[in-house]
Protein backbone atom coordinates (compact mmCIF):
# COMPACT_ATOMS: atom_id res chain seq x y z
CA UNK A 1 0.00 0.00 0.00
CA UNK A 2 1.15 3.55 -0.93
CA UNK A 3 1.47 5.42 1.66
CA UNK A 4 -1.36 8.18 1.94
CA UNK A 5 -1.71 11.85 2.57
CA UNK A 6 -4.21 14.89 3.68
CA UNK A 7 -4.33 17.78 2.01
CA UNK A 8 -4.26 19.84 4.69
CA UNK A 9 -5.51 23.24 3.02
CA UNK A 10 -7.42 24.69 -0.43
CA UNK A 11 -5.09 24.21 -3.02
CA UNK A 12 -5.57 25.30 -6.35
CA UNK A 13 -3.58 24.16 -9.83
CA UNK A 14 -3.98 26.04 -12.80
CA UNK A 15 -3.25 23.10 -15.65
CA UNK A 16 -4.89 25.41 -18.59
CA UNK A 17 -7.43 28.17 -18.71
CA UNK A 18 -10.28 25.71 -18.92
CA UNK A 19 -9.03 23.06 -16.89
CA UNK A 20 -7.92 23.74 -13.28
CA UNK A 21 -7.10 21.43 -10.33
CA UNK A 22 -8.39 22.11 -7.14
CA UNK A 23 -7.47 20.42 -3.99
CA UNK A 24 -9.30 20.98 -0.76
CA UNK A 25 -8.49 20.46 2.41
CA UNK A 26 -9.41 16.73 3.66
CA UNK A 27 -9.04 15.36 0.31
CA UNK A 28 -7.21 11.98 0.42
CA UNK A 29 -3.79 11.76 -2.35
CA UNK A 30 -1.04 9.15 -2.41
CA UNK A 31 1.91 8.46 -3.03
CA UNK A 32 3.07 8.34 -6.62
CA UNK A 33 4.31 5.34 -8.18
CA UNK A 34 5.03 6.09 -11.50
CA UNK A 35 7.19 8.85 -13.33
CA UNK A 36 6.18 12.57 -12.93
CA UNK A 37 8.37 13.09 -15.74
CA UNK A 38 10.38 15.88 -13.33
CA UNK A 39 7.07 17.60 -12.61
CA UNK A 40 7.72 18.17 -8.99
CA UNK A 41 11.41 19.06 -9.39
CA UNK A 42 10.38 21.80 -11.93
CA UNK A 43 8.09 23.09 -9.59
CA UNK A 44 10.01 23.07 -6.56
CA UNK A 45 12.48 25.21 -8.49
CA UNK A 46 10.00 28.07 -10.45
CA UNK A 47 8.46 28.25 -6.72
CA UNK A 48 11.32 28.11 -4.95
CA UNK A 49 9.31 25.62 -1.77
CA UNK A 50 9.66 21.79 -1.93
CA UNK A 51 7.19 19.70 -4.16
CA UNK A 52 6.35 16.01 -4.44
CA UNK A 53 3.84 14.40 -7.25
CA UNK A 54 0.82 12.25 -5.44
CA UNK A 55 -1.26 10.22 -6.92
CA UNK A 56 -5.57 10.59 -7.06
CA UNK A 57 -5.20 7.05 -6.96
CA UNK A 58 -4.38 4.21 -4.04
CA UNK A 59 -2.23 2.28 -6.32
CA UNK A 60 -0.54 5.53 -7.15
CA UNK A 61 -1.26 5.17 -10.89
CA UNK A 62 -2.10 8.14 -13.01
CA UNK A 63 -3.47 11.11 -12.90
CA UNK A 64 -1.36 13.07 -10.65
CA UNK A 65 -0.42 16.80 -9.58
CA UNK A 66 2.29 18.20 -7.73
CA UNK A 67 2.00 19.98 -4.34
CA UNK A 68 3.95 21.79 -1.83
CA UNK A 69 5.02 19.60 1.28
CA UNK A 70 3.35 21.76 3.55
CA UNK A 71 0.14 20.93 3.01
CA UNK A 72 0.13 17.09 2.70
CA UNK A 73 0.26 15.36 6.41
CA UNK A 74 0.68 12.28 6.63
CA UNK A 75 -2.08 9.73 7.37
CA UNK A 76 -0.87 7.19 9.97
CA UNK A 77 -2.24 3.61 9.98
């Protein structure tokens, strides 16, 4: 099992004009486990804070976004 995350505020992604990403706080992501294709490494440098790719998915397939570490906490099982 991947381990799991909560977002832990709003969060939102713009992807294209007519297609945005939004995240709110509660929602349930994962950990990724397949290639962001240096998603989160691109981000973590325009931004300048630390980003990791998760997963919409429990087997941490595809799709995926990046996010800044501060708002994913851990879920503990």
């Amino acid at each position: 099992m991947r381990l799991a995350y909560t977002i832990t505020e709003t969060y939102e992604i713009d992807t294209t004009p007519d297609n945005e990403i939004i995240l709110t706080a509660g929602m349930r992501v994962y950990e990724l486990g397949v290639s962001d294709y240096g998603s989160a490494t691109y981000h973590t440098m325009v931004d300048g804070e630390r980003h990791v790719s998760v997963s919409f998915r429990d087997d941490g397939d595809y799709p995926f976004c990046t996010v800044p570490v501060r708002i994913l906490m851990p879920i503990l099982n």
